[in-house]
C-alpha atoms as a PDB file:
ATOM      1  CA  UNK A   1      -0.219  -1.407   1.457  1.00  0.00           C
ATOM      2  CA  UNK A   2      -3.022   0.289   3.775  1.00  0.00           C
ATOM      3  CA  UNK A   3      -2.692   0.076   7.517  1.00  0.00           C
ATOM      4  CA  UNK A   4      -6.614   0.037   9.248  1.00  0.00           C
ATOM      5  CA  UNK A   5      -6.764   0.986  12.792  1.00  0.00           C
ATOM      6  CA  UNK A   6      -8.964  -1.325  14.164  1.00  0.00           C
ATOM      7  CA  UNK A   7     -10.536   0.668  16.201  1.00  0.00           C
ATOM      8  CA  UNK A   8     -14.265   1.724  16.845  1.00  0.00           C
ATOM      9  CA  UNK A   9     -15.874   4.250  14.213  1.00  0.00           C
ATOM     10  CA  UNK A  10     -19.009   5.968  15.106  1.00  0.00           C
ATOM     11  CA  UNK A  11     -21.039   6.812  11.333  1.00  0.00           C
ATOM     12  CA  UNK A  12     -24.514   8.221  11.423  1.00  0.00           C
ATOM     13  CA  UNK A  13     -26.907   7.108   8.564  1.00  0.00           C
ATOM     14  CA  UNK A  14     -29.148   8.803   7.090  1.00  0.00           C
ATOM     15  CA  UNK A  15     -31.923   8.193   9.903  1.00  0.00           C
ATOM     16  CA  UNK A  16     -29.075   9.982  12.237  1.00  0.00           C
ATOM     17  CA  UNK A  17     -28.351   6.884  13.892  1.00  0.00           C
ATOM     18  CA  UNK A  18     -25.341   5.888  15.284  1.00  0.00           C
ATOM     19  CA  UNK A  19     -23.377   2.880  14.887  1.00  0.00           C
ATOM     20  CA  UNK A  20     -20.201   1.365  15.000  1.00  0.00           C
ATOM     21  CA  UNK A  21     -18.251   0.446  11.892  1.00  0.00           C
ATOM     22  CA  UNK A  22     -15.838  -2.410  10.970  1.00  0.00           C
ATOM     23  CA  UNK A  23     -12.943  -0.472   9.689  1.00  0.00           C
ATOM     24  CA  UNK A  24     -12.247  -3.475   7.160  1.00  0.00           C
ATOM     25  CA  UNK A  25     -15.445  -2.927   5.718  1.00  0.00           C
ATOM     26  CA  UNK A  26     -15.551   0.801   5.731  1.00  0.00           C
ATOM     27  CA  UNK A  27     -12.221   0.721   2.949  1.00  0.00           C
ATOM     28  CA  UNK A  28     -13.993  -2.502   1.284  1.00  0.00           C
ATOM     29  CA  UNK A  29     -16.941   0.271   1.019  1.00  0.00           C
ATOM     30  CA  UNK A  30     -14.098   3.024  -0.554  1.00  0.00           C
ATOM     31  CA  UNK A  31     -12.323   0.958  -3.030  1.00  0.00           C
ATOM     32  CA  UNK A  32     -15.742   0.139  -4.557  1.00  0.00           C
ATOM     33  CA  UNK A  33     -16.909   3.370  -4.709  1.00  0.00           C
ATOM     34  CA  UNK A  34     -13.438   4.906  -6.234  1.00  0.00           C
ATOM     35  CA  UNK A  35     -14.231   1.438  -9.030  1.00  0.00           C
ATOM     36  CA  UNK A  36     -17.602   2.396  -9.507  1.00  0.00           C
ATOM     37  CA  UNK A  37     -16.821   6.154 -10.307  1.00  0.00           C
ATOM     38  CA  UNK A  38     -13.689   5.537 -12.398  1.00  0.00           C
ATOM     39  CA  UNK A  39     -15.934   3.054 -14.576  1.00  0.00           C
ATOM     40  CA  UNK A  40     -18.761   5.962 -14.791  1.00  0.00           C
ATOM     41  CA  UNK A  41     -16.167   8.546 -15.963  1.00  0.00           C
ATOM     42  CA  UNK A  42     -14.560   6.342 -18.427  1.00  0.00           C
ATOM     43  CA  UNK A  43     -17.624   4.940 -19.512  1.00  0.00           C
ATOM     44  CA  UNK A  44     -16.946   1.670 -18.708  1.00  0.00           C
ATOM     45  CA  UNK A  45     -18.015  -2.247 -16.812  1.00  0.00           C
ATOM     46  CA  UNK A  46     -16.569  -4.521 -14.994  1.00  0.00           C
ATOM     47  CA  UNK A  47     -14.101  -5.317 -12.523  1.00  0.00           C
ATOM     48  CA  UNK A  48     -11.671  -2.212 -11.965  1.00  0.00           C
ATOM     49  CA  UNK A  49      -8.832  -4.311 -10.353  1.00  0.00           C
ATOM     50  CA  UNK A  50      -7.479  -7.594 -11.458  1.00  0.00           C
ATOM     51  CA  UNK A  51      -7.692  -9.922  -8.840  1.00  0.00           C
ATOM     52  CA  UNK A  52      -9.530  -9.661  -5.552  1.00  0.00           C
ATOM     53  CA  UNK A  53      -7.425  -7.270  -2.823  1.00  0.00           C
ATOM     54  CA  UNK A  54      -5.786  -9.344  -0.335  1.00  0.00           C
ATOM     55  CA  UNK A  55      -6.330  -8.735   3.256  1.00  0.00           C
ATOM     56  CA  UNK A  56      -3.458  -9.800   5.175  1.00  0.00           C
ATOM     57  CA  UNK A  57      -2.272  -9.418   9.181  1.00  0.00           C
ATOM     58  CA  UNK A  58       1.321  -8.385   9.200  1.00  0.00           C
ATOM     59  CA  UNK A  59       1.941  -8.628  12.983  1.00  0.00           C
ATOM     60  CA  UNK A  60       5.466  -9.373  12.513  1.00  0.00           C
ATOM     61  CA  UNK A  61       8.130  -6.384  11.946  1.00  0.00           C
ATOM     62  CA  UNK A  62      10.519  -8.169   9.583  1.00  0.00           C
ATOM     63  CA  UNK A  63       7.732  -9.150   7.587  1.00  0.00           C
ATOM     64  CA  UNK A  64       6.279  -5.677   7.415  1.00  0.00           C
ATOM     65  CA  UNK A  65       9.889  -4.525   6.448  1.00  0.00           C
ATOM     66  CA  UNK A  66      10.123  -7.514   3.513  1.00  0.00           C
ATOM     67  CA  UNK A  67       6.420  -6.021   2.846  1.00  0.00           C
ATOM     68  CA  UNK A  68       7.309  -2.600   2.092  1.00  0.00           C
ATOM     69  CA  UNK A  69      10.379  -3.364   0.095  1.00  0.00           C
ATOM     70  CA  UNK A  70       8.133  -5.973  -1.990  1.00  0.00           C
ATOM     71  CA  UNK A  71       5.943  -3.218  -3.204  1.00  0.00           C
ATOM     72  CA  UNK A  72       8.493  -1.208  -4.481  1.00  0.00           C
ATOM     73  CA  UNK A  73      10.097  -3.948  -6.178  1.00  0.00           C
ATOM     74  CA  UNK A  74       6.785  -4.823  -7.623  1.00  0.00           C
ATOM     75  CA  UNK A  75       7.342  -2.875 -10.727  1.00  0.00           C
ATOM     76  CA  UNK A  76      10.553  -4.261 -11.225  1.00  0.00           C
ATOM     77  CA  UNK A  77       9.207  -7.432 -11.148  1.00  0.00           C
ATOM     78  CA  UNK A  78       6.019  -7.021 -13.271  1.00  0.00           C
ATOM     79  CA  UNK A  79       8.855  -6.045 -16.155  1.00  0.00           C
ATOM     80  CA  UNK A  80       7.897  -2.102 -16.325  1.00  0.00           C
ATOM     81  CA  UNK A  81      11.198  -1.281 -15.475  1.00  0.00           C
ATOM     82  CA  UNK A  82      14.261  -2.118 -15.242  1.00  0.00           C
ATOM     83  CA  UNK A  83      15.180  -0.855 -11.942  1.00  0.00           C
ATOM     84  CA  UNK A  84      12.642  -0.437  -8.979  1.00  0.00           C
ATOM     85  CA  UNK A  85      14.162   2.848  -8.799  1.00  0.00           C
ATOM     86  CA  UNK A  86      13.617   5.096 -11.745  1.00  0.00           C
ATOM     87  CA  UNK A  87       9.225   3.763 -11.498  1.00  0.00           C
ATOM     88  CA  UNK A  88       7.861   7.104 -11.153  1.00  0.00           C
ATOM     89  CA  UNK A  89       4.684   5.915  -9.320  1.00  0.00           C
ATOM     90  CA  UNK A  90       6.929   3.870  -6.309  1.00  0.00           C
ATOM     91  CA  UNK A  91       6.063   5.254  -2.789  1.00  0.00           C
ATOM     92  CA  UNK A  92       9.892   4.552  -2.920  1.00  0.00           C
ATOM     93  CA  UNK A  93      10.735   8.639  -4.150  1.00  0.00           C
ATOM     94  CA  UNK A  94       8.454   9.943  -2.071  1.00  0.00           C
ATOM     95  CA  UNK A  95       9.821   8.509   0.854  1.00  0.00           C
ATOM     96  CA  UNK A  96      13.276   8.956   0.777  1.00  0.00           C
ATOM     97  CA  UNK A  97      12.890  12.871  -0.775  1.00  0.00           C
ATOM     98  CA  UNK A  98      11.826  15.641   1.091  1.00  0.00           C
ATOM     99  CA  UNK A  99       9.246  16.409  -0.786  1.00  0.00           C
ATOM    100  CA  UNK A 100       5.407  16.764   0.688  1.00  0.00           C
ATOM    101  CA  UNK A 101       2.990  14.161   0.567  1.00  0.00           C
ATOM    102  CA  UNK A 102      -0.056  12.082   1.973  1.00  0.00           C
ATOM    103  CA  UNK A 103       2.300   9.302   2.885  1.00  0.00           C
ATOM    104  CA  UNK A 104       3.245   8.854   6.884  1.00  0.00           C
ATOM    105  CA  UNK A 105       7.200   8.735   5.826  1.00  0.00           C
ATOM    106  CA  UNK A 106       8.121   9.523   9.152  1.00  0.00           C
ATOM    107  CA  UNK A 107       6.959   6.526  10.034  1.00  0.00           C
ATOM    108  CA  UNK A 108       7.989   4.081   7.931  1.00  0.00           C
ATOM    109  CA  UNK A 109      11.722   5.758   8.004  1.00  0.00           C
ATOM    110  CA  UNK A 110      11.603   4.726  11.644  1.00  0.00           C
ATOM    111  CA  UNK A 111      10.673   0.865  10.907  1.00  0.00           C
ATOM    112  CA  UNK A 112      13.968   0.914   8.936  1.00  0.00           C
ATOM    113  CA  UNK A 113      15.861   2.425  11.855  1.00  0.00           C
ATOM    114  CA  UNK A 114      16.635   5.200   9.579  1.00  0.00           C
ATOM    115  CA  UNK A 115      16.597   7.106   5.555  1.00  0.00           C
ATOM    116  CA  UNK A 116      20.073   5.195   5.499  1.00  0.00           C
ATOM    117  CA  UNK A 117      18.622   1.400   6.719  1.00  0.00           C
ATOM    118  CA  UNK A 118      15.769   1.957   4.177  1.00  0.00           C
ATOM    119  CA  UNK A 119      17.962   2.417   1.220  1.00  0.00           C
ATOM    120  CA  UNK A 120      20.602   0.092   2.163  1.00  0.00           C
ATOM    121  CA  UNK A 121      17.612  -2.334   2.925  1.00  0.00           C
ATOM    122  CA  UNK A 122      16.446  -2.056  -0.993  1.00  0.00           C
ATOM    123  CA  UNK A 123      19.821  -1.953  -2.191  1.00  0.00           C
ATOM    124  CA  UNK A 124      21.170  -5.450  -0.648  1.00  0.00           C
ATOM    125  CA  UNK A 125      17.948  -7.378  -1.773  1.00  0.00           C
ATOM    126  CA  UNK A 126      17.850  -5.778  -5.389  1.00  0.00           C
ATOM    127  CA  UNK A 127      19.477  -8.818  -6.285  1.00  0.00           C
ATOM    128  CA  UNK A 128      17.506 -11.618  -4.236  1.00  0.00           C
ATOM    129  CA  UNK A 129      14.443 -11.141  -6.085  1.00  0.00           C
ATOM    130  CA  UNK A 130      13.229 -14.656  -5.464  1.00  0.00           C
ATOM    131  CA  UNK A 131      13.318 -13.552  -1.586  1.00  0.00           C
ATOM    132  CA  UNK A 132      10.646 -10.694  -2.024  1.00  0.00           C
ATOM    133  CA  UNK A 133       8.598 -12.434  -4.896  1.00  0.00           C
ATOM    134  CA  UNK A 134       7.767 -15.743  -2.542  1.00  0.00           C
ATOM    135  CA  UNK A 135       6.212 -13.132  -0.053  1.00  0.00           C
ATOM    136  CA  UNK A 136       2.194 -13.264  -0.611  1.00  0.00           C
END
């Protein structure tokens, strides 16, 4: 899950013109670069993700919270685990430790209400799975 600030970004090209760029595209333009490295490393063709990235508006709080909690379960769900809890690669450690990182967990502790809200949020749907697997 990537938040874009839709707001204006000034980019020179090469000419040292300026323009303004759509913020949408400008991670578009990222994820295909990060594919078209990892292929050249790995000496590889093709498609580096599955299916086409979904772009999605989430202008609705309780859907952003049911979004959040659906990526973490995602591993659970895709059979890798057993629990959501013990995937090392979950966003889901990193934001409820106090360990350093890239993430804004500040942030999304305070669309919980709370460290507490955004366990006991995981925690009470662990067993609804059918309620975060219909969200697309």
């Amino acid at each position: 899950m990537i938040r874009i600030k839709e707001e204006e970004i000034k980019i020179q090209n090469k000419e040292g013109i300026e323009y303004l760029a759509d913020p949408s595209r400008q991670l578009s333009h990222a994820l295909n670069s990060h594919a078209q490295a990892f292929n050249k490393i790995y000496h590889r063709t093709g498609s580096l993700f599955e299916s086409p990235i979904k772009r999605k508006l989430v202008d609705d709080e309780t859907y952003l919270l049911k979004l959040v909690a659906y990526n973490h379960f995602n591993p659970q769900k895709h059979q890798f685990v057993d629990d959501f809890k013990i995937y090392p690669h979950s966003s889901y450690h990193k934001i409820i430790s106090g360990e350093n990182s890239f993430l804004n967990k500040r942030e999304v502790i305070e669309w919980f209400g709370g460290i507490s809200n955004f366990i006991f949020f995981h925690d009470s749907y662990q067993e609804e799975k059918e309620f975060f697997y219909g969200i697309e």
